[in-house]
N, C-alpha and C. Protein backbone atom coordinates (compact mmCIF):
# COMPACT_ATOMS: atom_id res chain seq x y z
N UNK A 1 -13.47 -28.62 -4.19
CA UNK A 1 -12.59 -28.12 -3.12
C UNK A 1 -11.75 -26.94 -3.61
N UNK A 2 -11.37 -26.95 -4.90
CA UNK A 2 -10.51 -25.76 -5.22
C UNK A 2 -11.51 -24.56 -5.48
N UNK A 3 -12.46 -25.19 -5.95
CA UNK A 3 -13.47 -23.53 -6.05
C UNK A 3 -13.74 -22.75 -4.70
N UNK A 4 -13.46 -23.83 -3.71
CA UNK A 4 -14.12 -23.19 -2.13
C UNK A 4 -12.95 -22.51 -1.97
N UNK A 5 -11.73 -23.59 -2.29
CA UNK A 5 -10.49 -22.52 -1.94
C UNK A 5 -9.92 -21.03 -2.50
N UNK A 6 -10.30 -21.22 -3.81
CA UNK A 6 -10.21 -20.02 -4.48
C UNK A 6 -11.15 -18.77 -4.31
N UNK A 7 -12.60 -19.30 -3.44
CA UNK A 7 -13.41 -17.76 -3.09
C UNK A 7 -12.89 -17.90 -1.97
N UNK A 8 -12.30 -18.43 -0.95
CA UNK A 8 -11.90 -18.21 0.37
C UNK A 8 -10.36 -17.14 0.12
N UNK A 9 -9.96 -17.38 -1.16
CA UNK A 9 -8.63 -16.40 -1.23
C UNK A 9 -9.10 -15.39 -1.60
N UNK A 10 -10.24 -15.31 -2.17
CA UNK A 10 -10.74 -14.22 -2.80
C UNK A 10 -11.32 -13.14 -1.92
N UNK A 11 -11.81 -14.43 -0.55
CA UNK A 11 -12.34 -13.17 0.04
C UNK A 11 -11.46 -12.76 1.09
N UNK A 12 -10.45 -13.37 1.24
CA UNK A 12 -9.37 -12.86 2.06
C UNK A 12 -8.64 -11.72 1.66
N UNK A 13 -9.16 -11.71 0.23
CA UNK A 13 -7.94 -10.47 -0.40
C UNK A 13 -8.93 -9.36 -0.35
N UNK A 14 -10.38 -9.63 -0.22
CA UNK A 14 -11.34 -8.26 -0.43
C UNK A 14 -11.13 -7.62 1.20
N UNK A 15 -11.27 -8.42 2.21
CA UNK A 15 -10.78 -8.12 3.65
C UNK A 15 -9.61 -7.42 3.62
N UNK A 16 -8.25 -7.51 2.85
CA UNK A 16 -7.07 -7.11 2.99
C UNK A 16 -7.39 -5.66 2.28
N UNK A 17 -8.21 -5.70 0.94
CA UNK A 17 -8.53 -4.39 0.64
C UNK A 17 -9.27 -3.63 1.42
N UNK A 18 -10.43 -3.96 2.39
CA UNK A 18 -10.91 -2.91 3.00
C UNK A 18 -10.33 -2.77 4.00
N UNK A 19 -8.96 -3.41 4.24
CA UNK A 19 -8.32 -2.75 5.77
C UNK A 19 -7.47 -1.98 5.22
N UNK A 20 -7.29 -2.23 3.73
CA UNK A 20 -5.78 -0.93 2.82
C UNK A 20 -6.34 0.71 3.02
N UNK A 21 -8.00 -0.17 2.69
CA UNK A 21 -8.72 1.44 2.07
C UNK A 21 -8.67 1.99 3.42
N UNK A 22 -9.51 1.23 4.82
CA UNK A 22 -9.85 2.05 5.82
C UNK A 22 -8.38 2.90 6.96
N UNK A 23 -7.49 2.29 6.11
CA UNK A 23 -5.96 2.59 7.26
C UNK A 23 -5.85 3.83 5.93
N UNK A 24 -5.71 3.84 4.55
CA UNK A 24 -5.45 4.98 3.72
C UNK A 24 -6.38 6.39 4.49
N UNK A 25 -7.76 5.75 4.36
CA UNK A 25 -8.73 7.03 4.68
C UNK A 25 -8.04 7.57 6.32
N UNK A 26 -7.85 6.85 6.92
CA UNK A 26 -7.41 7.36 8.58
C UNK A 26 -5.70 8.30 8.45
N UNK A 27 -5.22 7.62 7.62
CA UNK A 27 -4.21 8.44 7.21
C UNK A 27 -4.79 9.86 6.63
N UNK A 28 -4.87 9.87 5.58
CA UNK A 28 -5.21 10.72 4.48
C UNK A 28 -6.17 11.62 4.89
N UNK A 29 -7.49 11.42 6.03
CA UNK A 29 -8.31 12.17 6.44
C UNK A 29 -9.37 12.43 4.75
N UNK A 30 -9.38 11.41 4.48
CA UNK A 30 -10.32 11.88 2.93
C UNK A 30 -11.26 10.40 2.40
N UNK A 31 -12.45 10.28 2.38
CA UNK A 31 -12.76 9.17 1.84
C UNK A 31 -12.40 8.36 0.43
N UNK A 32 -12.23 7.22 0.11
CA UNK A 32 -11.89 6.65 -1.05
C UNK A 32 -12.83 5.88 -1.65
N UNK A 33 -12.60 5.32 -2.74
CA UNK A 33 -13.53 5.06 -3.39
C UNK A 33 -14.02 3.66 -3.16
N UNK A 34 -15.07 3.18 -2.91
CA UNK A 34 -15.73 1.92 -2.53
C UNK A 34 -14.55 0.33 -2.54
N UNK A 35 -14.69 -0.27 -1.58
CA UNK A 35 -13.65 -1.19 -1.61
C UNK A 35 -13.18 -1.89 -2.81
N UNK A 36 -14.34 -2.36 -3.55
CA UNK A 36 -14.47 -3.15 -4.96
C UNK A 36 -13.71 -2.39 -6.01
N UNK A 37 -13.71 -1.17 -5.86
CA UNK A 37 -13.32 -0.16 -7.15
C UNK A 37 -11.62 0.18 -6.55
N UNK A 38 -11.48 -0.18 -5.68
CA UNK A 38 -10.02 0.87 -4.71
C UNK A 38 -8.57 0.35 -5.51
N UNK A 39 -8.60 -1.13 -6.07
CA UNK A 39 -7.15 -1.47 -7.21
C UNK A 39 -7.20 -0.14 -8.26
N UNK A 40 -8.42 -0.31 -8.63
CA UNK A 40 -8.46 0.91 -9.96
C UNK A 40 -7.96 1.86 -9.70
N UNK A 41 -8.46 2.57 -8.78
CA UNK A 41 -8.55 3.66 -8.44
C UNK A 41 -6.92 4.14 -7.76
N UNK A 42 -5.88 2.95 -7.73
CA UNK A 42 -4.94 3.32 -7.25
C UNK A 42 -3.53 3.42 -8.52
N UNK A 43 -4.23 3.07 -9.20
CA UNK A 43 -3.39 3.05 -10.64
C UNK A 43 -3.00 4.26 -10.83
N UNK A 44 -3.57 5.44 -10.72
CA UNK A 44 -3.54 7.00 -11.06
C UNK A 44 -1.70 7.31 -9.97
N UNK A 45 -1.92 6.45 -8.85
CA UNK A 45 -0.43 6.76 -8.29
C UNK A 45 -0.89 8.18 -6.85
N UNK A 46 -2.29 8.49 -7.50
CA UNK A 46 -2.37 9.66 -6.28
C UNK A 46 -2.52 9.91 -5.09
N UNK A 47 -3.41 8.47 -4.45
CA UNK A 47 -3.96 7.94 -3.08
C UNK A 47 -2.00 7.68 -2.51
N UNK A 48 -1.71 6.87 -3.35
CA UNK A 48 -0.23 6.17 -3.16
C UNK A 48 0.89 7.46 -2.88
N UNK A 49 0.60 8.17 -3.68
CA UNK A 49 1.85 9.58 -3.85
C UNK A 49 1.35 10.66 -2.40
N UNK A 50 0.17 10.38 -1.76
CA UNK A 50 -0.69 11.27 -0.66
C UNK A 50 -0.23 10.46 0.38
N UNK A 51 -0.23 9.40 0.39
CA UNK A 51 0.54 8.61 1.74
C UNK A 51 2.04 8.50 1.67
N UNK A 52 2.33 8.73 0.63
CA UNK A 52 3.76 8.93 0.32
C UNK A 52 4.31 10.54 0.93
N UNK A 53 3.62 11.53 0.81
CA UNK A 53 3.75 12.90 1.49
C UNK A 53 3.41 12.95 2.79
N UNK A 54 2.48 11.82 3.44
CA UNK A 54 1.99 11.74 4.66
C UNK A 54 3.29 11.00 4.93
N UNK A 55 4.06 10.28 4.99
CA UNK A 55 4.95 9.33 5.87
C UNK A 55 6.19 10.13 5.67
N UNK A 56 6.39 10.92 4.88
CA UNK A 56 7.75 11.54 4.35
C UNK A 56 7.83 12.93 3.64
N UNK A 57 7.08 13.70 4.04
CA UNK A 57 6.79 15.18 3.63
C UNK A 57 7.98 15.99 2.35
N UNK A 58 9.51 15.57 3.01
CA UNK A 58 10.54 15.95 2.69
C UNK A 58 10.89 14.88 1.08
N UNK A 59 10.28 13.99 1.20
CA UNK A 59 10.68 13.05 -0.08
C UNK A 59 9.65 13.24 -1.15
N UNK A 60 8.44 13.90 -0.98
CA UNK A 60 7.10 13.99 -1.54
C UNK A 60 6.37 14.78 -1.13
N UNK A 61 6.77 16.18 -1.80
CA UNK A 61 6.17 17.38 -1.87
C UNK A 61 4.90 17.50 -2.11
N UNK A 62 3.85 17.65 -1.79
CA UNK A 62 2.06 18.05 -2.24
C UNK A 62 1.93 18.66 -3.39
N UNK A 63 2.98 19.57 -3.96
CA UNK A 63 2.38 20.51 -4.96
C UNK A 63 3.59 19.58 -6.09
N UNK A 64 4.08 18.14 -5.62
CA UNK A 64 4.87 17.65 -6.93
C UNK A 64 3.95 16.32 -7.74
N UNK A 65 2.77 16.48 -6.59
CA UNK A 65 1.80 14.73 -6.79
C UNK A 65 0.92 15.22 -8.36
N UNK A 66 1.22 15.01 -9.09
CA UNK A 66 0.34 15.13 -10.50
C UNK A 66 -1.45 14.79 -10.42
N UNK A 67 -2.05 15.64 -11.34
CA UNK A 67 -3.22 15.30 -10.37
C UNK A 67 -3.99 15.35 -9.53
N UNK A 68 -3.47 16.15 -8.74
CA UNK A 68 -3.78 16.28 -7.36
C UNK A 68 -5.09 15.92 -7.13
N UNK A 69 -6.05 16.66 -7.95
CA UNK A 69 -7.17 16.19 -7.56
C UNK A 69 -8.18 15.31 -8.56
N UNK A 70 -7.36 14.88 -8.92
CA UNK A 70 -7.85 14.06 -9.71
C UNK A 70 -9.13 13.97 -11.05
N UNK A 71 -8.79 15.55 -11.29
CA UNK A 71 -9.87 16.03 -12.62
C UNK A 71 -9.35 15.53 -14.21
N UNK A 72 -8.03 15.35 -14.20
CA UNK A 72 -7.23 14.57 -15.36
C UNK A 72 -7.76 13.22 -15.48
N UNK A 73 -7.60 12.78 -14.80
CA UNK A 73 -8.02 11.04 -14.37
C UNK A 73 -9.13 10.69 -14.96
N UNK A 74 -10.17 11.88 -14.02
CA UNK A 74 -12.01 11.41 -14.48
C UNK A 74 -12.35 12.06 -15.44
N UNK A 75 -11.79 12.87 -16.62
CA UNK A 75 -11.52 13.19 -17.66
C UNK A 75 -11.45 12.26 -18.61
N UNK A 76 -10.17 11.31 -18.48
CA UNK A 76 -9.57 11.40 -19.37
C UNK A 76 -8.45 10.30 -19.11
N UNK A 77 -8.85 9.32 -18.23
CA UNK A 77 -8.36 8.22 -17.87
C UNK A 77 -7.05 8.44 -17.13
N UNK A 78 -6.20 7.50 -17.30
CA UNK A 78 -4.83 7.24 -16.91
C UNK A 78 -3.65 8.14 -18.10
N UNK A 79 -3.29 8.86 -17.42
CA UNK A 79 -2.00 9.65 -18.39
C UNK A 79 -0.74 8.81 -17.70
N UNK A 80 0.26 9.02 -18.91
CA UNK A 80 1.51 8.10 -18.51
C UNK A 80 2.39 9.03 -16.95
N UNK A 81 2.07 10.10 -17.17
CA UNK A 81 2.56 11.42 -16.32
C UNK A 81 1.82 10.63 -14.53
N UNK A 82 0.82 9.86 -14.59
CA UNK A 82 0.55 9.27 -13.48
C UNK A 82 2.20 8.58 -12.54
N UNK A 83 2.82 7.77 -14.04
CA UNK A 83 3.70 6.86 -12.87
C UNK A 83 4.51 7.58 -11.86
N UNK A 84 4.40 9.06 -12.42
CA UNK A 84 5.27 10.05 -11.64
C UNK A 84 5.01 9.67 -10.11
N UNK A 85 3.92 9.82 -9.78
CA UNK A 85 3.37 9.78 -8.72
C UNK A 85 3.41 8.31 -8.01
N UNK A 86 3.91 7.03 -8.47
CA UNK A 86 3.88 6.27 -8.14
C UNK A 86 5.48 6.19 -7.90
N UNK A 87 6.35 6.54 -8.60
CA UNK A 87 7.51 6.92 -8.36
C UNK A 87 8.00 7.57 -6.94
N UNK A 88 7.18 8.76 -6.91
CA UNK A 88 7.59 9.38 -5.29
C UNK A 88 7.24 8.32 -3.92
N UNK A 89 5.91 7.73 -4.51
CA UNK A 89 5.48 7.04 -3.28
C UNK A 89 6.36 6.12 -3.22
N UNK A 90 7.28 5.31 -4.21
CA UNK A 90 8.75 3.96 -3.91
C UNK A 90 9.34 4.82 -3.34
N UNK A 91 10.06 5.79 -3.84
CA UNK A 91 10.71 7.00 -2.61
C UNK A 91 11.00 6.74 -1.33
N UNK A 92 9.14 7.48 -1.13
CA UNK A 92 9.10 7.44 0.36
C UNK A 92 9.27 6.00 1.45
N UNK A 93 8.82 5.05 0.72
CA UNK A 93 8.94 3.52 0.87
C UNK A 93 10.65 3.18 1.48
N UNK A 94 11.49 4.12 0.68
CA UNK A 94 12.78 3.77 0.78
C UNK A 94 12.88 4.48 1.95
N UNK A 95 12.60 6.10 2.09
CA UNK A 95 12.77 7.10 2.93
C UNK A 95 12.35 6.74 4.35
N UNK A 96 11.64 5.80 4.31
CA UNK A 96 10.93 5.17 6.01
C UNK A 96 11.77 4.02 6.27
N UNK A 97 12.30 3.61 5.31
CA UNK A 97 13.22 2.48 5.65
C UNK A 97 12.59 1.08 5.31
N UNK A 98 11.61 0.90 4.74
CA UNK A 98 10.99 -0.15 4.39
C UNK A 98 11.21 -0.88 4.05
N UNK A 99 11.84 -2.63 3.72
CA UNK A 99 13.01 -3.33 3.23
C UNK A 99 12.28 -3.41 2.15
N UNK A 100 13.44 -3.67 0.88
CA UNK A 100 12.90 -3.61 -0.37
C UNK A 100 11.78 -4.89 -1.08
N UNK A 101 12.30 -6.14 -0.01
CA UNK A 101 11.85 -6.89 -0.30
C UNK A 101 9.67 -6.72 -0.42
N UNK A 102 9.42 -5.48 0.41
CA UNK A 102 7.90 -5.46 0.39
C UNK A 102 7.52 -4.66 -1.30
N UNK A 103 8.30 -3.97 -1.87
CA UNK A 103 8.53 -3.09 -2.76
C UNK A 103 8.04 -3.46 -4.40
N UNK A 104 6.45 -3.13 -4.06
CA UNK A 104 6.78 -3.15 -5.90
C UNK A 104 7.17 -2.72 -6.77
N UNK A 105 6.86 -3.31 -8.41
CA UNK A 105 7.41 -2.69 -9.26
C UNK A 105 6.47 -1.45 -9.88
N UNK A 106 6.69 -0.22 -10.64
CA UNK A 106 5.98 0.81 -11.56
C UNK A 106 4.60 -0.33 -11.68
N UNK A 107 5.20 -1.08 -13.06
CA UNK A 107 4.21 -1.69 -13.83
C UNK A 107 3.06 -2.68 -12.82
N UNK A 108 3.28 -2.99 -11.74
CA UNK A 108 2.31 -3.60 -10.47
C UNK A 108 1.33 -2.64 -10.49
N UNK A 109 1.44 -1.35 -10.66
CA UNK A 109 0.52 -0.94 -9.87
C UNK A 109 -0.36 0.47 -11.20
N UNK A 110 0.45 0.87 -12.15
CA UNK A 110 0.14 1.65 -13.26
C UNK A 110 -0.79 0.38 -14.21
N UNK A 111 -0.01 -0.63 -14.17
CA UNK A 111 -1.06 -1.74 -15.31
C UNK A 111 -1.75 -2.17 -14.71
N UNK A 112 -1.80 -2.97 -13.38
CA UNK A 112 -2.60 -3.36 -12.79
C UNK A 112 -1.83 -5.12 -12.86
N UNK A 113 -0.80 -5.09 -13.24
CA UNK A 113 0.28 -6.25 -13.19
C UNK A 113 -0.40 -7.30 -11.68
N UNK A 114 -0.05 -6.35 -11.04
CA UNK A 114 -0.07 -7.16 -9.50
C UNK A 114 -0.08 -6.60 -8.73
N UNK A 115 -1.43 -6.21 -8.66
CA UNK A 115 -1.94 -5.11 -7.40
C UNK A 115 -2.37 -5.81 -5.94
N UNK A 116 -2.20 -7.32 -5.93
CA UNK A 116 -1.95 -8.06 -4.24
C UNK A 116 -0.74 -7.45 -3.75
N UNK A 117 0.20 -7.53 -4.38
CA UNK A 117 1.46 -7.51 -4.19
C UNK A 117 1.75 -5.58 -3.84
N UNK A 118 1.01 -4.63 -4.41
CA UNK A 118 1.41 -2.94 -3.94
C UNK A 118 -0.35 -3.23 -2.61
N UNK A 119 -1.15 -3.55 -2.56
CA UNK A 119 -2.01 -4.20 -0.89
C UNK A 119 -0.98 -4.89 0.02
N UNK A 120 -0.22 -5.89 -0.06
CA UNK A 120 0.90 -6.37 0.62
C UNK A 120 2.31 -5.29 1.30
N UNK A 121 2.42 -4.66 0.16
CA UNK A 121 3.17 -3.32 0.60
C UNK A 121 2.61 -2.24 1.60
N UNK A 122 1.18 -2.05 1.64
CA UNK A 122 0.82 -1.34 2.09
C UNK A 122 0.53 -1.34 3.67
N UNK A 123 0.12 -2.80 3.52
CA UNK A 123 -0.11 -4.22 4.46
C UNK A 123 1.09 -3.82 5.71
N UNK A 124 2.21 -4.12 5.06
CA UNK A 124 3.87 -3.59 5.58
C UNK A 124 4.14 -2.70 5.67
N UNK A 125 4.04 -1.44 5.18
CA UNK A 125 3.94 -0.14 5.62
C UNK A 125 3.24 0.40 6.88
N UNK A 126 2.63 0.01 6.88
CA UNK A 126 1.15 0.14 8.04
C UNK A 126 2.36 -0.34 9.18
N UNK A 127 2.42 -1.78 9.35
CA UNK A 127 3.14 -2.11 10.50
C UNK A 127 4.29 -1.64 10.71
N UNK A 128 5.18 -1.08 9.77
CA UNK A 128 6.46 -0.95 9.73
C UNK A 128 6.31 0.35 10.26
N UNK A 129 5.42 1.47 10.13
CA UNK A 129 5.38 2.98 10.69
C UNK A 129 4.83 2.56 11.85
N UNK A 130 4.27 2.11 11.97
CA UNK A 130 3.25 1.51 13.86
C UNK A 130 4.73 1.60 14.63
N UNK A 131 5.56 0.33 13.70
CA UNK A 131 6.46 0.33 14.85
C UNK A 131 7.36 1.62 15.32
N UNK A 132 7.47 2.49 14.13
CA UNK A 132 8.50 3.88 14.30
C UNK A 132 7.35 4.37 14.95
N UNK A 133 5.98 4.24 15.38
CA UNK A 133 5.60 5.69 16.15
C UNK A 133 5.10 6.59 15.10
N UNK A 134 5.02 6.15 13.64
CA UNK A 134 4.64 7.28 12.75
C UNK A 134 3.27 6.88 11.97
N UNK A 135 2.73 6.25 12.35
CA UNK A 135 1.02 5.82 11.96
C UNK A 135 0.24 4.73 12.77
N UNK A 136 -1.28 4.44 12.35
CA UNK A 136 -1.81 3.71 12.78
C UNK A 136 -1.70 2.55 12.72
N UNK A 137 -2.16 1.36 13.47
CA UNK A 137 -1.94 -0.15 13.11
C UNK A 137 -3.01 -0.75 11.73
N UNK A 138 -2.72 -1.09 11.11
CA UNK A 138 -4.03 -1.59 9.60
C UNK A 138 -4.94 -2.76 11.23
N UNK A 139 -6.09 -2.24 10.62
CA UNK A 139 -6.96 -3.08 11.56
C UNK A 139 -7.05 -4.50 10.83
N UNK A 140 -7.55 -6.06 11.27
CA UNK A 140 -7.83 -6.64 10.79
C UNK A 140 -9.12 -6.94 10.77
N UNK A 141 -9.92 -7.30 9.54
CA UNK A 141 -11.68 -7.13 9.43
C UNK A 141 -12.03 -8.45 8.42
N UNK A 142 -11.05 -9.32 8.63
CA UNK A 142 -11.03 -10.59 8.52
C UNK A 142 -12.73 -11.24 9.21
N UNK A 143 -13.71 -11.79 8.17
CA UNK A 143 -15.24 -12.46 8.86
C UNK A 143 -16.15 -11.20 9.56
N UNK A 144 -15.05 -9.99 9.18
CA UNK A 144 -15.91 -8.66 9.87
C UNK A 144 -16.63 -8.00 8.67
N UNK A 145 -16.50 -7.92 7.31
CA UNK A 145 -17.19 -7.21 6.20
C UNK A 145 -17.58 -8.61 5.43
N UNK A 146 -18.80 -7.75 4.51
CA UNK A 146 -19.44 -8.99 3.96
C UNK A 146 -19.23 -8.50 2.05
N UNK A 147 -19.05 -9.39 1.47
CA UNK A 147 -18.97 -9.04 0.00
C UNK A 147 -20.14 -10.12 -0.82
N UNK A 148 -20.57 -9.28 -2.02
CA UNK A 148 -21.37 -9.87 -2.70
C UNK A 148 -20.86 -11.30 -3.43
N UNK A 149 -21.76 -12.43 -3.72
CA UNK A 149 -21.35 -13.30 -4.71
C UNK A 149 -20.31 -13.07 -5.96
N UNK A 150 -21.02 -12.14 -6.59
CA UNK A 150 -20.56 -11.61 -7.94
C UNK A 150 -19.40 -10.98 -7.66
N UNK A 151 -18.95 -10.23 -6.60
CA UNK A 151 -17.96 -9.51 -5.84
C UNK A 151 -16.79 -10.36 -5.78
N UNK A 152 -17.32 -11.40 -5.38
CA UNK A 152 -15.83 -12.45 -4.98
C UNK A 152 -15.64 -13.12 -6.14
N UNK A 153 -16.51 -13.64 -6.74
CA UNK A 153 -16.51 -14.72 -8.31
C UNK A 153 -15.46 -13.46 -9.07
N UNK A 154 -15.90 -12.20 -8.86
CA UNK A 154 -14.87 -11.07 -10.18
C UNK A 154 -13.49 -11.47 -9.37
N UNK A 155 -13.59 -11.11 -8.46
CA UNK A 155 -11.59 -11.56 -7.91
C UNK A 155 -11.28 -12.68 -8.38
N UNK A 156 -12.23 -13.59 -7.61
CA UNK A 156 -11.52 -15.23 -8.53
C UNK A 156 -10.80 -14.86 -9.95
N UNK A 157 -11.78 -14.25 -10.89
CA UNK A 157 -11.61 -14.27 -12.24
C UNK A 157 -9.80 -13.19 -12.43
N UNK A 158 -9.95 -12.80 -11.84
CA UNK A 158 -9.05 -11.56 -11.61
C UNK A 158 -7.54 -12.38 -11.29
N UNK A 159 -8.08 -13.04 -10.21
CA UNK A 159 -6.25 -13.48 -10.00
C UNK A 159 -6.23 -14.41 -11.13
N UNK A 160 -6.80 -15.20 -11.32
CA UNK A 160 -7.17 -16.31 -12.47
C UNK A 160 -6.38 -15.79 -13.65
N UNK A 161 -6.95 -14.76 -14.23
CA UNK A 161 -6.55 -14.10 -15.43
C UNK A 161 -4.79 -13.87 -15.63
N UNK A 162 -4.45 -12.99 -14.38
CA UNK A 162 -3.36 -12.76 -14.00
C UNK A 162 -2.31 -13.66 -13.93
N UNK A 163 -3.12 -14.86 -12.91
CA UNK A 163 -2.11 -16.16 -12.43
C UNK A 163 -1.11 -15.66 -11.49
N UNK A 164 -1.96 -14.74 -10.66
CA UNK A 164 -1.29 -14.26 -9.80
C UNK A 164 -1.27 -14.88 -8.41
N UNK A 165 -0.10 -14.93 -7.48
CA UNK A 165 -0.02 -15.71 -6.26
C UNK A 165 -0.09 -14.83 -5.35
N UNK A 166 -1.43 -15.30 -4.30
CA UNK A 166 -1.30 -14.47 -3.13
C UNK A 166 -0.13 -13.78 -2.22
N UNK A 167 0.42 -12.99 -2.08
CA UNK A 167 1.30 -12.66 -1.17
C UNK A 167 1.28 -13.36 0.57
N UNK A 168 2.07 -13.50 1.44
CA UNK A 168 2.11 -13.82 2.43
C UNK A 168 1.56 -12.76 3.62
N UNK A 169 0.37 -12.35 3.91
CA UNK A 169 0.06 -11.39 4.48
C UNK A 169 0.09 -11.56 5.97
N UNK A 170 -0.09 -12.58 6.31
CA UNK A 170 0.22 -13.27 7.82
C UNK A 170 1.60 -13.53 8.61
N UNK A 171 2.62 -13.23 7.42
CA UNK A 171 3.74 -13.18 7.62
C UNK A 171 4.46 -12.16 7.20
N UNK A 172 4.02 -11.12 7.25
CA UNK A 172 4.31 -9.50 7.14
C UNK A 172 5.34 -9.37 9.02
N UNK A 173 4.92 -9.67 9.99
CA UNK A 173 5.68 -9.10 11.05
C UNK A 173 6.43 -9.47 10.91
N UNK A 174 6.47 -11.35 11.21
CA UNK A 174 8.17 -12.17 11.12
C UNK A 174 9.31 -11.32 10.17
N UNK A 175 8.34 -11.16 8.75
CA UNK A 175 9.72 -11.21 7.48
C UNK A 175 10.38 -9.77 8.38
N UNK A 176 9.51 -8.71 8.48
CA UNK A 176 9.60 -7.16 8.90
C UNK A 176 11.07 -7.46 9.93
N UNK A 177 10.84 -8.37 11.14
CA UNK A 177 11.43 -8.10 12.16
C UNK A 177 12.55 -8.97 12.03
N UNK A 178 12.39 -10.32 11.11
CA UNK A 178 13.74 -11.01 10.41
C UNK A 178 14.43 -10.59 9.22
N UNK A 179 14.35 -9.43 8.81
CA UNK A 179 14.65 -9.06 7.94
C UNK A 179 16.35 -9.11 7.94
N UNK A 180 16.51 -9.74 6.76
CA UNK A 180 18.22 -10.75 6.61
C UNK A 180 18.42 -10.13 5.34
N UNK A 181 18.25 -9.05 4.96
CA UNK A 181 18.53 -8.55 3.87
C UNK A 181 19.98 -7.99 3.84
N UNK A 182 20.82 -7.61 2.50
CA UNK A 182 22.02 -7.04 2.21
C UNK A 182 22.25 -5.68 3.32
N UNK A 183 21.18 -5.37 3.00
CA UNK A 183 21.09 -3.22 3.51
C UNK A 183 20.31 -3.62 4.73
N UNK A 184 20.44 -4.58 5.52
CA UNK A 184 19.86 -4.38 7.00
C UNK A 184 20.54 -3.36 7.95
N UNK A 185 21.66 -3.39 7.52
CA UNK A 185 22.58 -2.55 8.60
C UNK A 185 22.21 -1.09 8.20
N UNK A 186 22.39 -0.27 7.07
CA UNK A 186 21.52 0.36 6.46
C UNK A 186 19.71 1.25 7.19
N UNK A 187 19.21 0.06 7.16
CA UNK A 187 17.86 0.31 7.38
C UNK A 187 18.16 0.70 9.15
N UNK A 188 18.60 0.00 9.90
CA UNK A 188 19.14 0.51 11.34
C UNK A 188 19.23 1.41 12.04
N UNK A 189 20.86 1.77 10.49
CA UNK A 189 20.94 3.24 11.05
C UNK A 189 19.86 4.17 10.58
N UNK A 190 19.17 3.79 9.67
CA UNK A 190 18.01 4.72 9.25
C UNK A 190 16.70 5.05 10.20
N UNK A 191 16.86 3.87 11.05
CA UNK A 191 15.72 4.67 11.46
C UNK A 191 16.72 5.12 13.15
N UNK A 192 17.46 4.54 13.50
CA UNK A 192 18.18 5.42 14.50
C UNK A 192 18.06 6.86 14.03
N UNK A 193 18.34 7.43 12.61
CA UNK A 193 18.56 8.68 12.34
C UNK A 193 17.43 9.21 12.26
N UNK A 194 16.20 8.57 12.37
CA UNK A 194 14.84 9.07 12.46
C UNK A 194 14.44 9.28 13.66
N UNK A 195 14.59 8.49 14.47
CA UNK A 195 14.02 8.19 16.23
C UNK A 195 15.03 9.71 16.77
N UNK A 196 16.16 9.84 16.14
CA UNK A 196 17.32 10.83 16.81
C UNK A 196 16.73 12.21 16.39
N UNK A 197 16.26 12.04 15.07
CA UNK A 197 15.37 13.19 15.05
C UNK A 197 14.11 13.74 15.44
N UNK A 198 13.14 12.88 15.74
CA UNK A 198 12.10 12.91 16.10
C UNK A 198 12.08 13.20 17.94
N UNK A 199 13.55 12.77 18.20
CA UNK A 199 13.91 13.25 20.05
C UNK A 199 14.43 14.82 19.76
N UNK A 200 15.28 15.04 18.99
CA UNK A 200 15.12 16.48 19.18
C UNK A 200 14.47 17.40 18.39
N UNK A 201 12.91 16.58 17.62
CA UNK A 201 12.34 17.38 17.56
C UNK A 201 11.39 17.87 18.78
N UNK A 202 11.21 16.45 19.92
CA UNK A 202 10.60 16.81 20.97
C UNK A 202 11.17 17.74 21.92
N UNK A 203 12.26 17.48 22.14
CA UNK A 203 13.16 17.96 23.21
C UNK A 203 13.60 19.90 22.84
N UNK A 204 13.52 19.85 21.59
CA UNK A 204 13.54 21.51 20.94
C UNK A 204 12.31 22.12 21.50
């Protein structure tokens, strides 16, 4: 029973990745790299630091994302000069108003610490801009994509290794819209000061 349960988390989390990847690509207008490979591939901070310029232009400049195109990387692996880029994208996280509580840490997502947990963020991002009016909804593709044996057995092994605990992904709206945090009042006026701008940017 725990083995069934553990590929059923496993494959819940490969579903959560191909709705990260397919809401990134709709953002980003750029394909990414195959669902299985997309944790890796987000370590570099650049996919992360590109949606970070997409949600917040003013907090995360294009010509400040290291990398850009990623010829350092497939070179020559991971440079420490990456976390830069993972840095702007917490930024922008703050800059949209995002409660901190969705917020990972550097080392989550540069080591590969706990990369459910920066998918969970992203998870919340997605809904949290839906609701400002400033992106798409993350689709759910939950029993809709199919993954290989070997595909799901590597995740098993993966959280296993880690001893990492699924995040609450089903409860991304509630926490979003109960959010009882210190800086709620904060986040409020933040996005009042966004909605106020975004009216006279229409109204200009």
């Amino acid at each position: 029973m725990d083995e069934i349960r553990q590929r059923n988390i496993a494959y819940q989390y490969l579903c959560h990745l191909e709705e990260a990847k397919k809401w990134l690509e709709s953002c980003l207008k750029e394909a990414l790299p195959p669902t299985t490979e997309l944790e890796e591939h987000l370590r570099n901070g650049v996919y992360l630091a590109k949606i970070g310029h997409f949600i917040s232009p003013e907090t995360v400049c294009s010509n400040k994302i290291y990398d850009f195109e990623q010829k350092r990387y497939r070179v020559s692996g991971l440079q420490f000069r990456h976390t830069d880029n993972i840095s702007y994208w917490l930024k922008s996280l703050s800059a949209v108003g995002l409660p901190q509580t969705f917020h990972p840490e550097t080392t989550d997502v540069y080591d590969k610490k706990n990369m459910p947990r920066v998918i969970y963020c992203l998870h919340a991002l997605s809904t949290h801009l839906f609701k400002l009016g400033k992106a798409p909804l993350m689709q759910d593709l939950y029993g809709q994509v199919d993954f290989t044996d070997d595909e799901i057995n590597a995740v098993c092994k993966e959280l296993e290794k880690y001893g990492i605990q699924m995040p609450p992904f089903q409860k991304i709206g509630g926490i979003l819209t109960n959010d009882l945090d210190g800086d709620k009042a904060q986040l409020h006026a933040a996005v009042i000061a966004i909605n106020e701008a975004i009216d006279r940017q229409v109204s200009g």
